[in-house]
C-alpha atoms as a PDB file:
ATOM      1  CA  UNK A   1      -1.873  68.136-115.036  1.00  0.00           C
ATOM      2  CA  UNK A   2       0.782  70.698-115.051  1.00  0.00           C
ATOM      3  CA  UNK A   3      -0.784  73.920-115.704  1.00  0.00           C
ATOM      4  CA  UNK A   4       2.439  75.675-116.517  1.00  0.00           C
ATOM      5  CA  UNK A   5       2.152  78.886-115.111  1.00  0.00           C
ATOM      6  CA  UNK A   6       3.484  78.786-111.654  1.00  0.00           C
ATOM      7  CA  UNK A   7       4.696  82.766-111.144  1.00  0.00           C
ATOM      8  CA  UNK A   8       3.163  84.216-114.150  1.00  0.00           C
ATOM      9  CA  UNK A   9       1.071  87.507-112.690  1.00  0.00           C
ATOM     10  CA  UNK A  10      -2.442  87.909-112.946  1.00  0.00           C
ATOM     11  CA  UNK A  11      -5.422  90.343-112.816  1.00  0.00           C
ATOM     12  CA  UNK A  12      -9.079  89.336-111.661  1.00  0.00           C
ATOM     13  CA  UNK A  13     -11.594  91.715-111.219  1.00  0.00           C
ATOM     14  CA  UNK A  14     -14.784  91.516-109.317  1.00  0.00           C
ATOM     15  CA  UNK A  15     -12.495  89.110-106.915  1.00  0.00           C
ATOM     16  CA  UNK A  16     -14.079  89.831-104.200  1.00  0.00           C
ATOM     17  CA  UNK A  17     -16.659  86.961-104.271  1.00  0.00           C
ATOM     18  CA  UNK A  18     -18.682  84.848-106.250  1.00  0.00           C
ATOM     19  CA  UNK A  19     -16.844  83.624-110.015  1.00  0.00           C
ATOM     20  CA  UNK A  20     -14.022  86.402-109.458  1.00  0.00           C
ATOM     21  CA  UNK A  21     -13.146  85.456-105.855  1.00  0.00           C
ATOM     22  CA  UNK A  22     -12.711  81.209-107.153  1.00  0.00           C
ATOM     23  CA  UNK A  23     -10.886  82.332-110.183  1.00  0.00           C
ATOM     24  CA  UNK A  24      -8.593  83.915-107.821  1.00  0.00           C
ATOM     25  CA  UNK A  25      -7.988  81.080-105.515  1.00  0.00           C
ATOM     26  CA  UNK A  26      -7.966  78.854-108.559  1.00  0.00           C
ATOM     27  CA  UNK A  27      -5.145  80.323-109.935  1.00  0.00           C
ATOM     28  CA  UNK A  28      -2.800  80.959-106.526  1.00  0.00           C
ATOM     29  CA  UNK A  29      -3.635  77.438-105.610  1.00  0.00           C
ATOM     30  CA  UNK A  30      -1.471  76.738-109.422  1.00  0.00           C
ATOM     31  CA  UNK A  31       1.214  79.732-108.073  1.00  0.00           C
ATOM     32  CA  UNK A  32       0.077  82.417-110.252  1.00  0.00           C
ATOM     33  CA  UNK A  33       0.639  85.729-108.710  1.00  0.00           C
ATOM     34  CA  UNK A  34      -2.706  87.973-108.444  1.00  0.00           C
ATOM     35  CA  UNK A  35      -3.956  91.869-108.360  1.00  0.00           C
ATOM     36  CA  UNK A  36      -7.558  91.606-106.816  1.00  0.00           C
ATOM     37  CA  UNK A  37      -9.445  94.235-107.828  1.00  0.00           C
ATOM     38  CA  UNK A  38     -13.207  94.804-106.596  1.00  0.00           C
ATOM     39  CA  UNK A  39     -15.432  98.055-105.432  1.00  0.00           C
ATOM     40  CA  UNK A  40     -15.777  96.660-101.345  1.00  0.00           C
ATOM     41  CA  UNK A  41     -12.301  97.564 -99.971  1.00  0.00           C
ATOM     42  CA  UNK A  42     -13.406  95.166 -96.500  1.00  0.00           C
ATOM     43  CA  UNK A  43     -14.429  92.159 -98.618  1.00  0.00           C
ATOM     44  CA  UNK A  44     -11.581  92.602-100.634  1.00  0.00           C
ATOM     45  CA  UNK A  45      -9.398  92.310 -98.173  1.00  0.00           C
ATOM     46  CA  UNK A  46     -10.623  89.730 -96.095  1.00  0.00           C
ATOM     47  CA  UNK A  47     -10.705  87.472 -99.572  1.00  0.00           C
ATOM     48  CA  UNK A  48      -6.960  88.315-100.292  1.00  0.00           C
ATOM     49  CA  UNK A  49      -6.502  87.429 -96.481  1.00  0.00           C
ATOM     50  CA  UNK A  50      -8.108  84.052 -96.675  1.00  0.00           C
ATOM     51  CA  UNK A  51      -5.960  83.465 -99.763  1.00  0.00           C
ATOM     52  CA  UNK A  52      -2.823  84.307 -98.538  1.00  0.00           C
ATOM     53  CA  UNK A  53      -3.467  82.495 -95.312  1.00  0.00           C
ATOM     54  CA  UNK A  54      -3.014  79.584 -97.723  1.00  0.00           C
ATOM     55  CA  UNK A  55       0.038  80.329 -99.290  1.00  0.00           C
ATOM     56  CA  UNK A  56      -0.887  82.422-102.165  1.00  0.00           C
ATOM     57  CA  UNK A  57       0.921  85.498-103.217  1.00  0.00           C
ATOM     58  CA  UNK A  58      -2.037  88.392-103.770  1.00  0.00           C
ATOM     59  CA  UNK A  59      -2.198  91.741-103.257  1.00  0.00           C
ATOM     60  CA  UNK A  60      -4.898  94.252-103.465  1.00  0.00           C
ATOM     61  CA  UNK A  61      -6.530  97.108-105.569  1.00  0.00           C
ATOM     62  CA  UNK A  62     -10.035  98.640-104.967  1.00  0.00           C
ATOM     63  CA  UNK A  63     -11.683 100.610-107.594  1.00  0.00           C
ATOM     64  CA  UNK A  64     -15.130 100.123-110.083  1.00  0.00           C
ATOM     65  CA  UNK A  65     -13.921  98.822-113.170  1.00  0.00           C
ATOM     66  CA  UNK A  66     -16.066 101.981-114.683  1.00  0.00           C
ATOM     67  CA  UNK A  67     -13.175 104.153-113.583  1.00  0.00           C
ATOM     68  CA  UNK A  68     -11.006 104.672-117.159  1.00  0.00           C
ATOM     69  CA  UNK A  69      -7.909 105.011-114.896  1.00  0.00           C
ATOM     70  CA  UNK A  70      -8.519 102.046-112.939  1.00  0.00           C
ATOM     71  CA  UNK A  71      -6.521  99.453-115.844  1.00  0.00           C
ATOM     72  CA  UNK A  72      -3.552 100.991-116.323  1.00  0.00           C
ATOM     73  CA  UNK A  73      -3.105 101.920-112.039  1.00  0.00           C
ATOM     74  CA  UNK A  74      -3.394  98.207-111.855  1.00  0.00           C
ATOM     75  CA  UNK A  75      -1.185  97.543-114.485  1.00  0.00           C
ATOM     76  CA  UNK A  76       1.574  99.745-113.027  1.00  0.00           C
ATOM     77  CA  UNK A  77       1.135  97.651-109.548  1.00  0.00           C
ATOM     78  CA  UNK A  78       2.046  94.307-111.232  1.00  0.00           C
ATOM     79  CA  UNK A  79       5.017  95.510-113.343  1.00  0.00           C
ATOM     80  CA  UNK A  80       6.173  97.409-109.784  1.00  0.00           C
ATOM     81  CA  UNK A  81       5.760  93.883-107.890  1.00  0.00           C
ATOM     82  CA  UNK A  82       5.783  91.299-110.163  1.00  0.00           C
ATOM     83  CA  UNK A  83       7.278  92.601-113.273  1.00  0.00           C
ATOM     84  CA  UNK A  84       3.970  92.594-115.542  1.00  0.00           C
ATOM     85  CA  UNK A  85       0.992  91.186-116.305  1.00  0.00           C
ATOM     86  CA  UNK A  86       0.586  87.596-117.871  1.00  0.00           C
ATOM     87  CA  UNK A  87      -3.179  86.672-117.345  1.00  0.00           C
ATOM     88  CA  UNK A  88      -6.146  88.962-117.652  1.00  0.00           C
ATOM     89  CA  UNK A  89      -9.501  87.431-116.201  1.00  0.00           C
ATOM     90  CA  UNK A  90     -12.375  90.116-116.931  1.00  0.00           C
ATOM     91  CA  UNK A  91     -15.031  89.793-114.557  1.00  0.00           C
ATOM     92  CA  UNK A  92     -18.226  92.024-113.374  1.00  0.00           C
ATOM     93  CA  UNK A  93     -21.568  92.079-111.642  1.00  0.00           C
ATOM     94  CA  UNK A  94     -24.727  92.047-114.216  1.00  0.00           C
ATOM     95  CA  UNK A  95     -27.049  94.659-114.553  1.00  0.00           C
ATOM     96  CA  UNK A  96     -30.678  94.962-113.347  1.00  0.00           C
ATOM     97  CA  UNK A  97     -33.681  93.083-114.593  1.00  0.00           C
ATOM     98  CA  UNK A  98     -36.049  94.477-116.749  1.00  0.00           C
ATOM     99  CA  UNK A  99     -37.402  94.750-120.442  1.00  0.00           C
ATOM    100  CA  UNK A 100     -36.016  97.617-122.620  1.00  0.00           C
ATOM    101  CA  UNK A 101     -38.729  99.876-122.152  1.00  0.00           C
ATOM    102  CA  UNK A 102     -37.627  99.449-118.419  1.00  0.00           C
ATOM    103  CA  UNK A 103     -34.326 101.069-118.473  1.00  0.00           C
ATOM    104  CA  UNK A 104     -33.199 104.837-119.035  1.00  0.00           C
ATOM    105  CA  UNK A 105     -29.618 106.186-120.484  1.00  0.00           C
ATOM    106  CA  UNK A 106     -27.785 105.921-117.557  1.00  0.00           C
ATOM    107  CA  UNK A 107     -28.665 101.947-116.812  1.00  0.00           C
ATOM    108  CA  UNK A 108     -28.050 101.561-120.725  1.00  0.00           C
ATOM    109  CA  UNK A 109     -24.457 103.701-120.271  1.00  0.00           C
ATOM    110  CA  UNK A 110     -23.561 101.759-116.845  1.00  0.00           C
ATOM    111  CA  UNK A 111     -24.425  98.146-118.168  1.00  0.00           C
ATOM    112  CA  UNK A 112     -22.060  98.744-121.167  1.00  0.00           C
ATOM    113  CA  UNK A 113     -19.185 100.706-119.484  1.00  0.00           C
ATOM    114  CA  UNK A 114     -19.077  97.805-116.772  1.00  0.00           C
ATOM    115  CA  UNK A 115     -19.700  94.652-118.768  1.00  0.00           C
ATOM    116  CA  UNK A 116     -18.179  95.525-122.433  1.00  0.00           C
ATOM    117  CA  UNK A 117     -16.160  99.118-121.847  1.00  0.00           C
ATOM    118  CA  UNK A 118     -14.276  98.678-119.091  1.00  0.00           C
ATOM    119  CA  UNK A 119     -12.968  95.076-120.701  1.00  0.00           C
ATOM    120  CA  UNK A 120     -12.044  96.929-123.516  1.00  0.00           C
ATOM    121  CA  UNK A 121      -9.451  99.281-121.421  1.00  0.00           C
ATOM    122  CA  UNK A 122      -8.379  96.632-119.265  1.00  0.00           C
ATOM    123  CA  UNK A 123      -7.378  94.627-122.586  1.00  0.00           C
ATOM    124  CA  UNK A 124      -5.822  97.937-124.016  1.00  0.00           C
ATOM    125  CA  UNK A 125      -3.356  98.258-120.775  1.00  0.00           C
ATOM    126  CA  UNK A 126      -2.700  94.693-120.631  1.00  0.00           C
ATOM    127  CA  UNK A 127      -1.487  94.120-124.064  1.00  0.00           C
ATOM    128  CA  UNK A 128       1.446  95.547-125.033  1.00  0.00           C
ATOM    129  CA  UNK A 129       3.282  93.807-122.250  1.00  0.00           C
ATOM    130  CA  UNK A 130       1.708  90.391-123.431  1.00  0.00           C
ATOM    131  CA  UNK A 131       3.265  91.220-126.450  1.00  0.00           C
ATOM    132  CA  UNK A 132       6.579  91.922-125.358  1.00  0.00           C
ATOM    133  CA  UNK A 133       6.754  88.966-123.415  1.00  0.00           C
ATOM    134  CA  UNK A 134       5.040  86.983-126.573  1.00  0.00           C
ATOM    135  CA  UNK A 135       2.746  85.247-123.950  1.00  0.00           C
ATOM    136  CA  UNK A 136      -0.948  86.188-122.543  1.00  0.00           C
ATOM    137  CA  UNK A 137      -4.233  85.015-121.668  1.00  0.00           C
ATOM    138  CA  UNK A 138      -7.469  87.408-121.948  1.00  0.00           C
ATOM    139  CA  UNK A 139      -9.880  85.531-120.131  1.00  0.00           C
ATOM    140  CA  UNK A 140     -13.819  87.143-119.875  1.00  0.00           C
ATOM    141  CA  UNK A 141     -16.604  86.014-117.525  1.00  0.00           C
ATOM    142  CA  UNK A 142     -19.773  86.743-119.421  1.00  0.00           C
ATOM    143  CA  UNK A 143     -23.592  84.985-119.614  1.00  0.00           C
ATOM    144  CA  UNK A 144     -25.560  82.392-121.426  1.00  0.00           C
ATOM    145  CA  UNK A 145     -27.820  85.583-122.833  1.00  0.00           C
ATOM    146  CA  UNK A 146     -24.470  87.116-124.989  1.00  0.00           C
ATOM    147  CA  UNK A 147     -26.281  83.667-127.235  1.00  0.00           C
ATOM    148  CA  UNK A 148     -29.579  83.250-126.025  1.00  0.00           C
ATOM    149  CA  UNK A 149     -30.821  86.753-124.925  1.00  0.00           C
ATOM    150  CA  UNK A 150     -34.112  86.899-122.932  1.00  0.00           C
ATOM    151  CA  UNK A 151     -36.615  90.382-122.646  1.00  0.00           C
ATOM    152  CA  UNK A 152     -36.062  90.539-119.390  1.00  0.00           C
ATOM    153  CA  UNK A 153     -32.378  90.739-119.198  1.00  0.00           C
ATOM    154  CA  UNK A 154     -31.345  92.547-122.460  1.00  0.00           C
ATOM    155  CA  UNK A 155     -29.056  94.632-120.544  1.00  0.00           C
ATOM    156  CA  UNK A 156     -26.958  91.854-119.852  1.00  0.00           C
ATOM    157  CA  UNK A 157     -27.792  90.594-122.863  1.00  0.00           C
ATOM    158  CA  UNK A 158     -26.609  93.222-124.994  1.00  0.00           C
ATOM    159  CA  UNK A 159     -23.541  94.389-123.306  1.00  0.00           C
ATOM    160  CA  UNK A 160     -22.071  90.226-122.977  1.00  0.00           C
ATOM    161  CA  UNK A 161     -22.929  90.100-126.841  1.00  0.00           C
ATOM    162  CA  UNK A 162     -20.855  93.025-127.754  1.00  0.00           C
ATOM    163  CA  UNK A 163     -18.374  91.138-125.671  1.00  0.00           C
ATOM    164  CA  UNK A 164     -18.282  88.039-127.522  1.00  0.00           C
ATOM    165  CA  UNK A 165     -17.514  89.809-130.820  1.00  0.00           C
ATOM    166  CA  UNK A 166     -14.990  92.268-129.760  1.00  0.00           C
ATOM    167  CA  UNK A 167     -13.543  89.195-128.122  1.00  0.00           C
ATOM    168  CA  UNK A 168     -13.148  87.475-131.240  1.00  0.00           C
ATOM    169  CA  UNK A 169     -11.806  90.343-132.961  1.00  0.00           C
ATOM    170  CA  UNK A 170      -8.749  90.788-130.625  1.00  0.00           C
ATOM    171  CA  UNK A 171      -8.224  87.135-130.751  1.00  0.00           C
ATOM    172  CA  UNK A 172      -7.791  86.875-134.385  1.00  0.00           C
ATOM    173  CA  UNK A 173      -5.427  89.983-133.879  1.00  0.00           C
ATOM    174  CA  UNK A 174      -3.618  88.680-131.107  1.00  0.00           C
ATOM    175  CA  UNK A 175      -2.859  85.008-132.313  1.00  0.00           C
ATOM    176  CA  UNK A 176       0.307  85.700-133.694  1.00  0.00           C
ATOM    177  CA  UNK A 177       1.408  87.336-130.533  1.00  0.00           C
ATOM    178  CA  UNK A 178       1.055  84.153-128.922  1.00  0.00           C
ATOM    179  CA  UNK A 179      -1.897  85.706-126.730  1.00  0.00           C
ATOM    180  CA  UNK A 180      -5.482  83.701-126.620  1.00  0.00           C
ATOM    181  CA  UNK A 181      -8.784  85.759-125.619  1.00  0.00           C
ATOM    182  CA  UNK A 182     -11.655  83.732-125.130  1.00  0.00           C
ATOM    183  CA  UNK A 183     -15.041  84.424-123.082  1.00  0.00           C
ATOM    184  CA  UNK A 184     -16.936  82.358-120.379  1.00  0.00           C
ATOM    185  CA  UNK A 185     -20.429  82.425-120.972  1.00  0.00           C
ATOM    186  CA  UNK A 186     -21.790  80.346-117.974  1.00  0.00           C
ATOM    187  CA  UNK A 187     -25.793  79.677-117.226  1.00  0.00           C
ATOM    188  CA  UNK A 188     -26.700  80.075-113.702  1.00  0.00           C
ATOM    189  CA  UNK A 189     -24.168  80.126-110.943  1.00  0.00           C
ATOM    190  CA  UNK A 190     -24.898  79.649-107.319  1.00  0.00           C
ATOM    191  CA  UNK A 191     -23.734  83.521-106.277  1.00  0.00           C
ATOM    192  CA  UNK A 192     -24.992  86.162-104.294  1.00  0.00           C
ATOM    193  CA  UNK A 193     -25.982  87.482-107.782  1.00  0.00           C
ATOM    194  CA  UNK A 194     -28.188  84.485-108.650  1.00  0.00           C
ATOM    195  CA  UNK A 195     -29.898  85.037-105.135  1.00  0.00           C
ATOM    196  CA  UNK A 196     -30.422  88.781-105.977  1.00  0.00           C
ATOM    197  CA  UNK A 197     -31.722  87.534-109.137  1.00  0.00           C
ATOM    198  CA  UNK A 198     -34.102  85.454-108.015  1.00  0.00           C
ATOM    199  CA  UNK A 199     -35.524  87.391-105.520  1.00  0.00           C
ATOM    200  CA  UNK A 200     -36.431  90.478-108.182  1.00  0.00           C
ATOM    201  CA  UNK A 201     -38.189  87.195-110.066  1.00  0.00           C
ATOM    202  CA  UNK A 202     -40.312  87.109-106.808  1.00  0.00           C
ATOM    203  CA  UNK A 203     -40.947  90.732-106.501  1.00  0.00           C
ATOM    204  CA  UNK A 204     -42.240  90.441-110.451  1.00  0.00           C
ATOM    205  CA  UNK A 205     -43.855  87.388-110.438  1.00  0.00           C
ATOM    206  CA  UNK A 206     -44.867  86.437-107.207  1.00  0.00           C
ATOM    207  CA  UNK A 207     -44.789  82.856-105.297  1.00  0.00           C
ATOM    208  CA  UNK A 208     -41.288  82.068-103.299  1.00  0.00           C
ATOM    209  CA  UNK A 209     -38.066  81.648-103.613  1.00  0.00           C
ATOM    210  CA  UNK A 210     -37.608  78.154-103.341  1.00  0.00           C
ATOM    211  CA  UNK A 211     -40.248  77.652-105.385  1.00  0.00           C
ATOM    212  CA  UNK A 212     -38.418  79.997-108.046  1.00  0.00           C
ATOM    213  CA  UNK A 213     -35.550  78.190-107.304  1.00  0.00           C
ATOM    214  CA  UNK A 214     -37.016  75.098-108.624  1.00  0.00           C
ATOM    215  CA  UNK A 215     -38.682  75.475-111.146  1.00  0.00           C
ATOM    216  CA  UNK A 216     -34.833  77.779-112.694  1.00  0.00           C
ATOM    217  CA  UNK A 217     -33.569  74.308-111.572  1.00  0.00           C
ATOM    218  CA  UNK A 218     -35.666  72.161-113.612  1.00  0.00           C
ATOM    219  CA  UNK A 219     -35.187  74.455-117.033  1.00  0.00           C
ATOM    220  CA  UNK A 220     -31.551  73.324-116.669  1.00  0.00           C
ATOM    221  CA  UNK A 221     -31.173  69.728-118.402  1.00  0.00           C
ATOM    222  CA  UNK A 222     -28.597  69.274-115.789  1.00  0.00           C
ATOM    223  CA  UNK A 223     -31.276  70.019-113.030  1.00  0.00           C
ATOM    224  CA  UNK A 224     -28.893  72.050-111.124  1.00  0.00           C
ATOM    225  CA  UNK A 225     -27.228  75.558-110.950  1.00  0.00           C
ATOM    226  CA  UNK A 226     -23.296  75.419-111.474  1.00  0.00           C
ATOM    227  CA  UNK A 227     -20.851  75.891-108.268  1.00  0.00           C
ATOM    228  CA  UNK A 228     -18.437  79.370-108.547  1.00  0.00           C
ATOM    229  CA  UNK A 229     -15.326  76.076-108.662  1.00  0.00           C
ATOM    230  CA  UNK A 230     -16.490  74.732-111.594  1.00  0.00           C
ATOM    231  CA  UNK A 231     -16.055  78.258-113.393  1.00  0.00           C
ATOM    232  CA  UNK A 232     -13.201  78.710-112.009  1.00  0.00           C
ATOM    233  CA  UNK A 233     -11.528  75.478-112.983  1.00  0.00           C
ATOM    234  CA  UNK A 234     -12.343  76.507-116.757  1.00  0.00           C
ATOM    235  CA  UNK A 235     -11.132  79.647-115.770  1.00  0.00           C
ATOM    236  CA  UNK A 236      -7.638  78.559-115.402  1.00  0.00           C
ATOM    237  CA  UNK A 237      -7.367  75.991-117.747  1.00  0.00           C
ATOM    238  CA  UNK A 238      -7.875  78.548-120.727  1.00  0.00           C
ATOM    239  CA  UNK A 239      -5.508  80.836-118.728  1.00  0.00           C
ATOM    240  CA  UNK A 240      -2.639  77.796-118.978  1.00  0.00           C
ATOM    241  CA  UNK A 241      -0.189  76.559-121.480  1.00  0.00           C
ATOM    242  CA  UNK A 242      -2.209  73.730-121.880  1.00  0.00           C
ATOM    243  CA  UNK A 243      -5.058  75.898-123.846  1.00  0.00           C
ATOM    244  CA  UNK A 244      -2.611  77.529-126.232  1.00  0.00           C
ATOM    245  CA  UNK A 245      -4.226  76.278-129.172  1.00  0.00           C
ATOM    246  CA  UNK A 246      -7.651  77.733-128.003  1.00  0.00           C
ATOM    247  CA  UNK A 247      -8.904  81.537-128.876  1.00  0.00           C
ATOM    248  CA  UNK A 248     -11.505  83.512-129.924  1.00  0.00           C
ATOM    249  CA  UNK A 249     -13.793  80.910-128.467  1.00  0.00           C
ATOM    250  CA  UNK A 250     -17.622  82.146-126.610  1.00  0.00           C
ATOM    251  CA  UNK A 251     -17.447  79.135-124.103  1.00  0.00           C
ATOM    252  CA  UNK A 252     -20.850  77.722-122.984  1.00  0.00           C
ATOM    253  CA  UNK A 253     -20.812  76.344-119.428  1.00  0.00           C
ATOM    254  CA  UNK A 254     -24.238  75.875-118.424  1.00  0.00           C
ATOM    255  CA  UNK A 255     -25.520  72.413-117.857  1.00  0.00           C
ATOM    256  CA  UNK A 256     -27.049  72.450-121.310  1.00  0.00           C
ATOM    257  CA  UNK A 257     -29.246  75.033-121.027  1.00  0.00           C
ATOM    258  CA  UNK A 258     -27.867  77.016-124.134  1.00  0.00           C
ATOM    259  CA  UNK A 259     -30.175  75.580-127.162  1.00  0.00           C
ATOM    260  CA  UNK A 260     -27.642  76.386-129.750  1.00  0.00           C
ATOM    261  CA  UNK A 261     -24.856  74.610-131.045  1.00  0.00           C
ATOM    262  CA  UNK A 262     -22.066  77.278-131.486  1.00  0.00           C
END
């Protein structure tokens, strides 16, 4: 299938590894152009490397997508390279574990300046260029919980949900434009973040990992946990010509293990 967006530019944040770091292969592999931005200058670097060993065109910006300056700094690197920015993919570590009773202020203020906040800007610097152009694609990585929240993750769960909405918002907006936002909500993917979240399970609960493992394997109807590619591959579909007709959309891509039909 041609994709139809060999040379367009794009950002990816959290690139470094896990979802981020296939979205960015995903998309040089189709000859997109792309800013990797993640906190871990080394990692960072050695992903871009492996990329680029490959053919694609990336360069590099570290920074925490907390940092209200960090958007429009990697903004101004595209236009100065590339020319501008054509595809946005929005995508950041969770927050902790734990029940609301669990958390103070500053876990509340960090969950929603990384997971909903720091979207926001990064859509705000992106999109008058889109416009210009009349062409863009808001992409957001987000979680199963933004539609089935859980006690035990409502940090997650409430930052993704206030994602989903203000996604739909600037889709309806941004339609005419000719720019589609839609969000990712995946299940479980097999990340370091899965690990790490699986291992606090142990420290609550007790018994092992593997066993853990299991038995978050077995609530999935597709009896597995999803691989970073098969993200990715979504990823990059919404962020081609071929998906033009698709916005505003809260994609499920969990084996099944969303209950609800929208």
């Amino acid at each position: 299938m041609n994709l139809e967006i060999n040379n367009k530019v794009a950002i990816v944040t959290g690139a470094s590894r896990g979802m981020g770091l296939a979205c960015a292969k995903t998309l040089a592999r189709a000859g997109v152009k792309v800013l990797m931005i993640a906190r871990n200058n080394i990692e960072l670097r050695d992903a871009a490397h492996m990329i680029a060993e490959t053919g694609g065109i990336v360069e590099v910006l570290s920074g925490d997508v907390k940092d209200t300056l960090l958007p429009q700094s990697a903004v101004s690197i595209c236009e100065d390279l590339w020319g501008g920015v054509d595809i946005l993919i929005n995508n950041a570590g969770g927050p902790p574990m734990g029940t609301f009773l669990d958390h103070d202020g500053i876990q509340w203020e960090s969950a929603i300046q990384t997971n909903l906040l720091s979207v926001v800007r990064f859509c705000q610097a992106v999109v008058p260029g889109m416009k210009k152009r009349k062409w863009g694609r808001i992409i957001s990585i987000s979680s199963s919980l933004a539609k089935e929240p859980t006690p035990s993750m409502v940090l997650s769960a409430s930052s993704r949900a206030g994602l989903s909405a203000f996604n739909k918002s600037i889709a309806i907006e941004l339609a005419q434009s000719n720019i589609t936002s839609n969000v990712i909500c995946p299940g479980g993917v097999l990340t370091e973040r899965l690990v790490s979240l699986i291992n606090d399970r142990v420290e609550r609960e007790g018994g092992t990992y593997d066993e853990l493992l299991k038995k978050s394997e077995d609530a999935i109807p597709a009896k597995r946990f999803a691989d970073p590619q098969e993200i990715s591959d979504i990823v990059v579909f919404l962020a081609s010509e071929r998906a033009s007709y698709i916005t505003g959309v809260s994609l499920s891509v969990d084996g099944g293990l969303t209950r609800a039909f929208t």
